[in-house]
Protein backbone atom coordinates (compact mmCIF):
# COMPACT_ATOMS: atom_id res chain seq x y z
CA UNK A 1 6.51 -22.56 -52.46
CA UNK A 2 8.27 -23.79 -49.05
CA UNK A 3 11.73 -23.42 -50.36
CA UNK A 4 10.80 -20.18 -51.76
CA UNK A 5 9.31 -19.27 -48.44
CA UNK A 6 12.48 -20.55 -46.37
CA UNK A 7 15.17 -19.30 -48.56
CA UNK A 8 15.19 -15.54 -47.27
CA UNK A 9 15.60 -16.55 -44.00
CA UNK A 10 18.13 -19.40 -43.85
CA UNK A 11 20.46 -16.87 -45.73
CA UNK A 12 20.61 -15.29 -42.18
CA UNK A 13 21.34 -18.71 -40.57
CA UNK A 14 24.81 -20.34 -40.10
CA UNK A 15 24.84 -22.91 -42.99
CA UNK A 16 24.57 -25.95 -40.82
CA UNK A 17 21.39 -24.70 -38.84
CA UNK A 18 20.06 -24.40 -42.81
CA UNK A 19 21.12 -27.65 -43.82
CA UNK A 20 19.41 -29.74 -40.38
CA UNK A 21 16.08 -26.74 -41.26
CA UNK A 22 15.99 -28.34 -45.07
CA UNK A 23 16.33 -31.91 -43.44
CA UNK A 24 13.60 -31.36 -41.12
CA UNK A 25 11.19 -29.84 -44.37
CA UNK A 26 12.03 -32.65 -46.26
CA UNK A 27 10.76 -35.59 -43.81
CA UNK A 28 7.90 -33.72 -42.89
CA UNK A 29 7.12 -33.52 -46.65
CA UNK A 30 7.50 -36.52 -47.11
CA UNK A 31 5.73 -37.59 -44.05
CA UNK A 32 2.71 -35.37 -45.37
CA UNK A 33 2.71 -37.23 -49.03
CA UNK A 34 3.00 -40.97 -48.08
């Protein structure tokens, strides 16, 4: 649902603002689970 969410709009992004954006969803998922 996030990625889904995200993906339209980091297509509009320079790739490396996308890439440090997924970085950022992953810890806080991860964050949010553990």
């Amino acid at each position: 649902i996030v990625s889904g969410f995200i993906e339209p709009i980091t297509e509009e992004l320079p790739i490396e603002y996308a890439v440090e954006l997924n970085r950022l969803i992953e810890l806080e998922m991860e964050g949010s689970l553990g």
